[in-house]
N, C-alpha and C. Protein backbone atom coordinates (compact mmCIF):
# COMPACT_ATOMS: atom_id res chain seq x y z
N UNK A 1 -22.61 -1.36 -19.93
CA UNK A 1 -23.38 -2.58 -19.95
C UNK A 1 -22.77 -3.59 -20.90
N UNK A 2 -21.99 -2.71 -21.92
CA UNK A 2 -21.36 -3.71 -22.75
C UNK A 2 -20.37 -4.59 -22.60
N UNK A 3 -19.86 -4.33 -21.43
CA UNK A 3 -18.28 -4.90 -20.29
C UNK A 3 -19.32 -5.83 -19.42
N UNK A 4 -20.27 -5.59 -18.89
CA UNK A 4 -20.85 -7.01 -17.99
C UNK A 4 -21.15 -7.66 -19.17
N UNK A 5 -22.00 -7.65 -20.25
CA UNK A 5 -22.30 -8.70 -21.10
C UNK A 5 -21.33 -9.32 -21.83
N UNK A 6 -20.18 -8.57 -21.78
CA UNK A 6 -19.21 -9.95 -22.26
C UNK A 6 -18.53 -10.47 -21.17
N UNK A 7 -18.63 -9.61 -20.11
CA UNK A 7 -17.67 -10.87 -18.73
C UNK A 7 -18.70 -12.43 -18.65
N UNK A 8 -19.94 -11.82 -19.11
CA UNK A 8 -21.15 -13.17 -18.44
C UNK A 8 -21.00 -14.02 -19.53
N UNK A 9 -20.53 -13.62 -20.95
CA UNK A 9 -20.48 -14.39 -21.89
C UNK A 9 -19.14 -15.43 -22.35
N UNK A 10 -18.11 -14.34 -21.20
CA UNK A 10 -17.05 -15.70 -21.41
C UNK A 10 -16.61 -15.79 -20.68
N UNK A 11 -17.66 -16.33 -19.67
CA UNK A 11 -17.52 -17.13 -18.13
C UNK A 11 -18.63 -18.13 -18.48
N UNK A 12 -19.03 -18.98 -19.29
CA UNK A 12 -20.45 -19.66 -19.39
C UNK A 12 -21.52 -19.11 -19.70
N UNK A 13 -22.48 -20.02 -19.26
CA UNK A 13 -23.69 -19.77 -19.67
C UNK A 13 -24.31 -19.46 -18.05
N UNK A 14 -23.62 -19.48 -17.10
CA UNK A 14 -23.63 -18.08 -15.48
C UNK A 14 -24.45 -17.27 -15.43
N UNK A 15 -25.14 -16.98 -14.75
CA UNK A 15 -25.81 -16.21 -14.67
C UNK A 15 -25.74 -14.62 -13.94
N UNK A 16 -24.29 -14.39 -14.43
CA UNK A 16 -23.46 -13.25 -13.82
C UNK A 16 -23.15 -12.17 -14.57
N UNK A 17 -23.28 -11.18 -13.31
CA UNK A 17 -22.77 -10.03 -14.18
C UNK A 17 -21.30 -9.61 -13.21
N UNK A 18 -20.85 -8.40 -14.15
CA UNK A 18 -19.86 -7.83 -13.73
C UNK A 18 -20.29 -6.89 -13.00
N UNK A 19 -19.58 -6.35 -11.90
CA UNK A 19 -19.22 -4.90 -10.68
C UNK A 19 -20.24 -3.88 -11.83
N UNK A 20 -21.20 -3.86 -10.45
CA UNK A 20 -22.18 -2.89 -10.94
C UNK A 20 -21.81 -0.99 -10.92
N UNK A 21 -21.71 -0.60 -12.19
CA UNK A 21 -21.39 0.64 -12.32
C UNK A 21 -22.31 1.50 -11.86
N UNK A 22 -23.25 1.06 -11.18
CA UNK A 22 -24.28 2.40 -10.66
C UNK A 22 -24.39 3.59 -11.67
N UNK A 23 -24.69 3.66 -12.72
CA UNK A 23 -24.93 4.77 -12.97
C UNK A 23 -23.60 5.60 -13.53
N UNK A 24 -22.57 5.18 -13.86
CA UNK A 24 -21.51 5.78 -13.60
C UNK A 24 -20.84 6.75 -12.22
N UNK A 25 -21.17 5.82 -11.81
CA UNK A 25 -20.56 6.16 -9.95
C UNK A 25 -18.91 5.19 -9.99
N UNK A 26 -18.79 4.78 -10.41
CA UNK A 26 -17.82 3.68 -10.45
C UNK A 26 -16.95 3.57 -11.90
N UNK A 27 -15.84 3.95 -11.79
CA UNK A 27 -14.98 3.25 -12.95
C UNK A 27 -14.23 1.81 -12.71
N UNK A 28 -14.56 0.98 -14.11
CA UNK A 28 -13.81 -0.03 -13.97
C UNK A 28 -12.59 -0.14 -14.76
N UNK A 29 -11.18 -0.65 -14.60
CA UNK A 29 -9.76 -0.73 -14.93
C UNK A 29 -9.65 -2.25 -14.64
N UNK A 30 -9.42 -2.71 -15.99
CA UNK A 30 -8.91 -4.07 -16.09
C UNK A 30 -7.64 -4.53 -15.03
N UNK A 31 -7.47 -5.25 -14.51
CA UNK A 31 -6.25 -5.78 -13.86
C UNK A 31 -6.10 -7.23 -14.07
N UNK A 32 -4.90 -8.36 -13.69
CA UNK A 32 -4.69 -9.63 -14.21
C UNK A 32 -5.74 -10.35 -13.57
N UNK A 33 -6.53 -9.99 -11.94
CA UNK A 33 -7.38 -11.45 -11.68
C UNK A 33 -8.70 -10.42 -11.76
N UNK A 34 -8.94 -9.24 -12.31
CA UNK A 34 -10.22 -8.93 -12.47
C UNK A 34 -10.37 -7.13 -12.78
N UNK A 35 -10.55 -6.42 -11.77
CA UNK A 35 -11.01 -5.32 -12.01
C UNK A 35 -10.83 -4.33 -11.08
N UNK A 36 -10.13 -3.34 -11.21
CA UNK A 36 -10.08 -2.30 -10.25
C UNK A 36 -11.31 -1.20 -10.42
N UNK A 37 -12.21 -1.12 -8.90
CA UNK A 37 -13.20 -0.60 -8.60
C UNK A 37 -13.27 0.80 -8.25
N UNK A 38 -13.04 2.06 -9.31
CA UNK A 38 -12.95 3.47 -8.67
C UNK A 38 -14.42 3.80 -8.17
N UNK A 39 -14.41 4.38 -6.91
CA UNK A 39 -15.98 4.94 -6.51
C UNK A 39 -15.78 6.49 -6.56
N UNK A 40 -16.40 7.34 -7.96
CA UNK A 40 -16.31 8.30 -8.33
C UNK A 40 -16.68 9.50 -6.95
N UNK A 41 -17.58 9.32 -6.53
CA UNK A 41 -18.33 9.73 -5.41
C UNK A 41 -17.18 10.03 -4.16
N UNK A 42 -16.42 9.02 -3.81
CA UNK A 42 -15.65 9.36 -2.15
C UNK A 42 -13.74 8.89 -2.38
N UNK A 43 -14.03 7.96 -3.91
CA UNK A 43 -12.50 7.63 -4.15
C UNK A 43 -12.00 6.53 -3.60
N UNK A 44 -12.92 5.61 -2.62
CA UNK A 44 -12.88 4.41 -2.45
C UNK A 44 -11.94 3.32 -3.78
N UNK A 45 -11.04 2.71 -3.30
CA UNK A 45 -11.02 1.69 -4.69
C UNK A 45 -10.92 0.61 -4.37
N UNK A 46 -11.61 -0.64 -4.82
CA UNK A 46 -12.21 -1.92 -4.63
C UNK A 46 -11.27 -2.89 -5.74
N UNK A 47 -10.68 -4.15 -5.29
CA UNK A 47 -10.49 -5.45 -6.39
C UNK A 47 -11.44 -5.91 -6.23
N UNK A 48 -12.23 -6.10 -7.81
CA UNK A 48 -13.21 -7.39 -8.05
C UNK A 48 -12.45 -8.45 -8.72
N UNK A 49 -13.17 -9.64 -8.31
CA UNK A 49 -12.35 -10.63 -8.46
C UNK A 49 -13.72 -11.67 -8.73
N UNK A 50 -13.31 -12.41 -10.20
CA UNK A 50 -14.69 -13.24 -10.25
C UNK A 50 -14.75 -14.80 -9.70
N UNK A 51 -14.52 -15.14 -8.62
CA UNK A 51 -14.45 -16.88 -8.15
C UNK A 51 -16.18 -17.36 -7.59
N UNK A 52 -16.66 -17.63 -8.38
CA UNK A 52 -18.17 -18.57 -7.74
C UNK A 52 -18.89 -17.24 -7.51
N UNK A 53 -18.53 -15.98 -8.50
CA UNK A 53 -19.39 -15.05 -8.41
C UNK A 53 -18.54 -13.22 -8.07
N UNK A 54 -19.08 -12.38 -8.20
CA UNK A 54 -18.07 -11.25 -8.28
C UNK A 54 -18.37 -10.73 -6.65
N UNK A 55 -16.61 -10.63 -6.53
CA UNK A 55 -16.65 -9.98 -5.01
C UNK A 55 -15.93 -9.01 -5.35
N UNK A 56 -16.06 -7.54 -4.46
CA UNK A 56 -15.20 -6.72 -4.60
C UNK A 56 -14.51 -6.53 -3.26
N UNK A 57 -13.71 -6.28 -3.04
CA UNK A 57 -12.91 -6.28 -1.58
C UNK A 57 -11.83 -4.76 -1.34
N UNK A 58 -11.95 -4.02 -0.66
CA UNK A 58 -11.36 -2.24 -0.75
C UNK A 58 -9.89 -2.96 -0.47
N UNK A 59 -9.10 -2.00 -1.22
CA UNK A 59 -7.62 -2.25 -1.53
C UNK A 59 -7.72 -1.37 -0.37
N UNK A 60 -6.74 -1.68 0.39
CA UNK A 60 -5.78 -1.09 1.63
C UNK A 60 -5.84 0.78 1.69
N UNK A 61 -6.21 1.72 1.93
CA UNK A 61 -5.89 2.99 2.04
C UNK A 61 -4.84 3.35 2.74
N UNK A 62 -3.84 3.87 1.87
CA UNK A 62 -2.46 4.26 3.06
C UNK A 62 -2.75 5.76 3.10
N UNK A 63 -3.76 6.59 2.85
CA UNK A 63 -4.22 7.64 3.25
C UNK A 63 -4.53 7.64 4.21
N UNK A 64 -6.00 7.06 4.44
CA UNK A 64 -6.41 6.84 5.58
C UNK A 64 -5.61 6.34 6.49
N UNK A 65 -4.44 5.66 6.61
CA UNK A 65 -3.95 5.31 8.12
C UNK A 65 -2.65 6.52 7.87
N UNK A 66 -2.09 7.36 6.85
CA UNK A 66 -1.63 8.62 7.35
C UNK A 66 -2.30 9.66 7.73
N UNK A 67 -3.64 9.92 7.59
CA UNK A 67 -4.45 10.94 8.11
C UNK A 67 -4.97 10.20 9.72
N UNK A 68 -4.69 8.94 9.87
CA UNK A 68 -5.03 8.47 11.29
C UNK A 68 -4.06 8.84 12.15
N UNK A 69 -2.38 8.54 11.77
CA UNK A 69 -1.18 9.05 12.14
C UNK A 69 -1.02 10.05 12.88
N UNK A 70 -1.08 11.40 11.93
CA UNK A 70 -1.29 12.68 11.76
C UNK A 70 -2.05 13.08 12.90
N UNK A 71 -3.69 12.64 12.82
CA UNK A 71 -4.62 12.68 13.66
C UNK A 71 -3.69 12.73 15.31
N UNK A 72 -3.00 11.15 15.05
CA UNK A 72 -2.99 10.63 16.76
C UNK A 72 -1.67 11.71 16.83
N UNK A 73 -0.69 12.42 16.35
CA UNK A 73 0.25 13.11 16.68
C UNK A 73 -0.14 14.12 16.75
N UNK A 74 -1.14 15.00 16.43
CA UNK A 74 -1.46 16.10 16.46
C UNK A 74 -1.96 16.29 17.79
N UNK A 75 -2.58 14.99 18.50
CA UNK A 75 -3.24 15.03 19.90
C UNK A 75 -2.29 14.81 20.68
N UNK A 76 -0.98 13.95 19.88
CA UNK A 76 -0.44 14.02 21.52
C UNK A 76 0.55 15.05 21.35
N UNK A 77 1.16 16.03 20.44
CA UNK A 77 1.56 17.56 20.28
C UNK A 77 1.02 18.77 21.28
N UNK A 78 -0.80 18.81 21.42
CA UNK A 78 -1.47 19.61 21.95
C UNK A 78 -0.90 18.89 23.19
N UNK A 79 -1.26 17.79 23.51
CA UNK A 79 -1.20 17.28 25.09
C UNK A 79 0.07 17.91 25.40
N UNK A 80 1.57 17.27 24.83
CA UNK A 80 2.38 17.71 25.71
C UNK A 80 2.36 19.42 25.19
N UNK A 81 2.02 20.05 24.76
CA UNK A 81 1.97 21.89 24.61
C UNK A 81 1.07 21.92 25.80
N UNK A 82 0.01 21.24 26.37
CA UNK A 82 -0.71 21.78 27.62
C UNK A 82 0.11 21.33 28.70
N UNK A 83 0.95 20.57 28.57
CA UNK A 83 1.59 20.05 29.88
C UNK A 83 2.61 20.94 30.39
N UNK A 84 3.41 20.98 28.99
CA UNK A 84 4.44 21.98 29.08
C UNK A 84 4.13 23.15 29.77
N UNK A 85 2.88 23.98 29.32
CA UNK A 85 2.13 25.38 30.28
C UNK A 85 1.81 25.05 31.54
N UNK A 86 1.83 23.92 32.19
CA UNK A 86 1.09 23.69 33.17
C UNK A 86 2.31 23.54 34.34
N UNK A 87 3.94 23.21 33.61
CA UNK A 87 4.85 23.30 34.51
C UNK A 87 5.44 24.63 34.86
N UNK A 88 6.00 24.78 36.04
CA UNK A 88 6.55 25.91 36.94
C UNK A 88 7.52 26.25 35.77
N UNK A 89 7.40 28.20 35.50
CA UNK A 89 8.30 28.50 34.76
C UNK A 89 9.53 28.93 35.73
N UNK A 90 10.74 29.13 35.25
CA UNK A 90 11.34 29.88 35.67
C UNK A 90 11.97 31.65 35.65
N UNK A 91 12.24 31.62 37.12
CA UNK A 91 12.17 33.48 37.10
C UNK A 91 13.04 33.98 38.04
N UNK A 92 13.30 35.00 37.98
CA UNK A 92 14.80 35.66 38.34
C UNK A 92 15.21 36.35 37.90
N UNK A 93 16.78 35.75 37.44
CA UNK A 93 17.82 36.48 37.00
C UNK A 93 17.81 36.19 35.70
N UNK A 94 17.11 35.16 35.05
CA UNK A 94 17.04 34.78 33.37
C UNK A 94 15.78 35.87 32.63
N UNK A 95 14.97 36.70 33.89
CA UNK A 95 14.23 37.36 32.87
C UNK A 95 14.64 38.48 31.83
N UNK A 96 15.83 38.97 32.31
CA UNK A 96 15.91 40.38 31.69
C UNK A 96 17.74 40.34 31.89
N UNK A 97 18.21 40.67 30.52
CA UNK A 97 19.40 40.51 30.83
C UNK A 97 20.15 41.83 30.90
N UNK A 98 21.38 41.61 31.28
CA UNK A 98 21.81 43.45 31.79
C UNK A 98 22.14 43.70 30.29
N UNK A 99 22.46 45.00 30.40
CA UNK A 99 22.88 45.99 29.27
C UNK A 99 24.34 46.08 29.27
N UNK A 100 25.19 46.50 28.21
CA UNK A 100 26.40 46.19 28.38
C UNK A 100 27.10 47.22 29.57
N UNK A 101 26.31 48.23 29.89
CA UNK A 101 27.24 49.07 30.46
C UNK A 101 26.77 48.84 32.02
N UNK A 102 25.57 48.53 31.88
CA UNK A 102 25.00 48.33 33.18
C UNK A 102 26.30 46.56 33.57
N UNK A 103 26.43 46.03 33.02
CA UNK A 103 27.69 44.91 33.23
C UNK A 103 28.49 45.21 33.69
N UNK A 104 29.12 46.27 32.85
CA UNK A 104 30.48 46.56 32.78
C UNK A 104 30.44 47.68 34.15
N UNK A 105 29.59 47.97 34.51
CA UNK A 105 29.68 48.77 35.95
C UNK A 105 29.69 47.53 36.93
N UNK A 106 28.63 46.69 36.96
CA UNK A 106 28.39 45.91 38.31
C UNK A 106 30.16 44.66 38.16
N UNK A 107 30.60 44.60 37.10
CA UNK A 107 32.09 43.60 36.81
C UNK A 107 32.66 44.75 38.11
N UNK A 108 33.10 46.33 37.79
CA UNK A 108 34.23 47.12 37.92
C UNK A 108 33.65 47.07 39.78
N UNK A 109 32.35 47.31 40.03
CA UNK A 109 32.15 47.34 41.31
C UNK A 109 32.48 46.81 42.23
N UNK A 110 32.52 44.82 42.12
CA UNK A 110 32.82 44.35 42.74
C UNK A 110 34.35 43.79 42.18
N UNK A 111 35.26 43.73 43.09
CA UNK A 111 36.29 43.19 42.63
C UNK A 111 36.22 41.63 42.72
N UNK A 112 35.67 40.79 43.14
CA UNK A 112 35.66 39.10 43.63
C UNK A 112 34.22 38.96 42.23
N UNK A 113 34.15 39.91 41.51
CA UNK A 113 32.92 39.19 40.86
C UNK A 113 33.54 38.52 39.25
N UNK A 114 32.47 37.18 38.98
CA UNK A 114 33.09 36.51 38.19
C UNK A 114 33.43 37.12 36.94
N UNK A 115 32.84 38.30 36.53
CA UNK A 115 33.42 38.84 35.23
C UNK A 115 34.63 39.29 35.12
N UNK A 116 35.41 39.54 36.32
CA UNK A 116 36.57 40.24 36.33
C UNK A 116 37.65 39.12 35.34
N UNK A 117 38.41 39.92 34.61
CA UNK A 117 39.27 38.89 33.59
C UNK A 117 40.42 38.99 34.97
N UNK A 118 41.03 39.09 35.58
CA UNK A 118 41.75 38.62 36.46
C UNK A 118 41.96 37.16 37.44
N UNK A 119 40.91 37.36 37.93
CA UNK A 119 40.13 36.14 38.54
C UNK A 119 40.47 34.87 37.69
N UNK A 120 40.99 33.85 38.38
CA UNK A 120 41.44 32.80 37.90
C UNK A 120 40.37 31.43 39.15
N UNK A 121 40.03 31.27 38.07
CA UNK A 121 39.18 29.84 38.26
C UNK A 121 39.84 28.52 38.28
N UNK A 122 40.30 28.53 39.79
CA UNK A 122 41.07 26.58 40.17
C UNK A 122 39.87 25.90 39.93
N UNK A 123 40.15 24.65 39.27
CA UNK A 123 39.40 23.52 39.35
C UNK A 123 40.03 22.49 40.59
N UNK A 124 39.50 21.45 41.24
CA UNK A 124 40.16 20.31 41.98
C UNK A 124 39.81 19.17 40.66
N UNK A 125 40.85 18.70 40.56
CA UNK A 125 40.71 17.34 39.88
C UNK A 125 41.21 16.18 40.31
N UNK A 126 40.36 15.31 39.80
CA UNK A 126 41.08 13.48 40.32
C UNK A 126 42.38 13.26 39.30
N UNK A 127 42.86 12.56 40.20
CA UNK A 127 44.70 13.05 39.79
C UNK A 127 44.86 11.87 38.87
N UNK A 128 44.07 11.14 37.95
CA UNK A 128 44.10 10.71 37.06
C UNK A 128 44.01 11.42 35.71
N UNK A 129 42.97 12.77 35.95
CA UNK A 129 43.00 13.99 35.01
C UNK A 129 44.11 14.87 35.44
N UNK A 130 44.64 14.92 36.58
CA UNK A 130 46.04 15.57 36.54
C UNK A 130 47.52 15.00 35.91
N UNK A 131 47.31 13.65 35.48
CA UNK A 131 48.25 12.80 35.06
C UNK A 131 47.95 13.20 33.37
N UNK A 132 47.12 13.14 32.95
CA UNK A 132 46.52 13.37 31.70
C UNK A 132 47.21 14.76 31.07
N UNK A 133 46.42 15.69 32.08
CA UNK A 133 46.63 17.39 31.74
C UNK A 133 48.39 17.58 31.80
N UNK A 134 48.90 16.33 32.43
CA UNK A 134 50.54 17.09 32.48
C UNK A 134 51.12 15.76 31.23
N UNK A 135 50.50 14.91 31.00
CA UNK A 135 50.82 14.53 29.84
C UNK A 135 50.67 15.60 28.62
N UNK A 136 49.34 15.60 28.74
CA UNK A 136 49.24 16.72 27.13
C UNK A 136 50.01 17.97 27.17
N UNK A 137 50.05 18.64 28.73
CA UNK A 137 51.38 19.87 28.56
C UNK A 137 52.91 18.94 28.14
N UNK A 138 53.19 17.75 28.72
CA UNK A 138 54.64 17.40 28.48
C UNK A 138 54.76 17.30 26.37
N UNK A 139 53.43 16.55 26.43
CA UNK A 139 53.32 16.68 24.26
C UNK A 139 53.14 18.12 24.33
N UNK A 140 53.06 18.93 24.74
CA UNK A 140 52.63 20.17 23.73
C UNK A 140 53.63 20.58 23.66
N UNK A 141 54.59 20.69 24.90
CA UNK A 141 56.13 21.57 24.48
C UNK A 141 57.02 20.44 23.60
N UNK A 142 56.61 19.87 23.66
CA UNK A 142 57.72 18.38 22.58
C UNK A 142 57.06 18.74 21.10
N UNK A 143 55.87 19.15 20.90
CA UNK A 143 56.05 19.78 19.64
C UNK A 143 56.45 21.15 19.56
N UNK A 144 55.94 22.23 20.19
CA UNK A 144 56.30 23.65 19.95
C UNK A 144 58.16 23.62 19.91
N UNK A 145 58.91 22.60 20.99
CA UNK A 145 60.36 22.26 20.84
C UNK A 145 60.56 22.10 18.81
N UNK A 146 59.77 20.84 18.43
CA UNK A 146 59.78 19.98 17.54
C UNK A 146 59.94 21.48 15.92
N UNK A 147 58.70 22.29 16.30
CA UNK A 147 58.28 23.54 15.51
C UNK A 147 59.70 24.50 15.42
N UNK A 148 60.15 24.63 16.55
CA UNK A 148 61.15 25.58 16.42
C UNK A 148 62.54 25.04 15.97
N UNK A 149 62.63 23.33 15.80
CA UNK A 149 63.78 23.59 15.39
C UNK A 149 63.80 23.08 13.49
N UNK A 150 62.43 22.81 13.27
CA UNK A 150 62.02 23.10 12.10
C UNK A 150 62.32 24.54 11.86
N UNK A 151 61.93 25.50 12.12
CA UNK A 151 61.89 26.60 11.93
C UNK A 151 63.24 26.78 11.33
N UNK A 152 64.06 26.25 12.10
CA UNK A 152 65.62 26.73 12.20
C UNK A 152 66.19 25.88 11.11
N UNK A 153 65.83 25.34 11.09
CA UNK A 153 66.41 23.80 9.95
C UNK A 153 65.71 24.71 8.42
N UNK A 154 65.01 25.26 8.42
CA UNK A 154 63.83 25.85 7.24
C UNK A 154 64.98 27.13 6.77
N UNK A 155 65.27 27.87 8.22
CA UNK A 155 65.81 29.20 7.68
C UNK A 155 67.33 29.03 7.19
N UNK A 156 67.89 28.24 7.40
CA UNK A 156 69.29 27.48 7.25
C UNK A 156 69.77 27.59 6.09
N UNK A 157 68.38 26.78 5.45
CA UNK A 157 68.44 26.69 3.98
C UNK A 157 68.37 27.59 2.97
């Protein structure tokens, strides 16, 4: 009571008081245009501000719009987790995978099957990647050339 009777006393002869403390429900904290408003009770905090009388006005909560955030992502998380269950799984040959020996029998069984390390896999390519692929073979032996006569130039010495 002793903080409203001097705000009313050196603001005029006003007939004002300062941000009512309820009881101690409310802490007040000086600030430059007035008073920061703690509401002990829920944690609310208010600027009072004294122009033609005391207003208090709630400072911004960036809690509250990250617990709103949170909120709206958490709903649309569940949504797409129900959507996701709701599409066709797939089934086959990805359920259960062979065993190594059970492999290594069905490779030896068939001879045309792709595990066989024999089996050579042609690609067709556009002969712009065939211009390419015989470039990078024409550089690769121009260094392994390049390597060996380093080599020789190395052992010389």
């Amino acid at each position: 009571m002793a903080l409203a009777a001097s705000l009313t006393l050196g603001h005029g002869a006003r007939a004002q008081s300062a941000p009512d403390t309820e009881n101690g429900r409310y802490t007040l904290s000086p600030v430059t245009d007035g008073f920061l408003r703690l509401d002990t009770r829920n944690g609310v905090v208010s600027i009072c501000t004294n122009k033609n009388g005391w207003i208090c006005r709630l400072v911004p909560d960036e809690r509250a719009a990250l617990d709103t955030e949170i909120g709206r992502l958490q709903t649309d998380n569940k949504n797409l987790r129900e959507q996701l269950a709701q599409r066709d799984t797939v089934t086959g040959k990805t359920d259960t995978p062979l065993a190594k020996e059970d492999s290594r029998k069905s490779a030896q069984a068939s001879p045309d099957s792709k595990a066989s390390p024999d089996r050579k896999v042609e690609l067709q390519l556009p002969p712009e990647h065939e211009k390419l692929l015989a470039l990078i073979d024409r550089v690769w032996d121009r260094l392994i050339e390049m390597a060996v006569r380093l080599q020789k130039r190395l052992s010389e010495i």
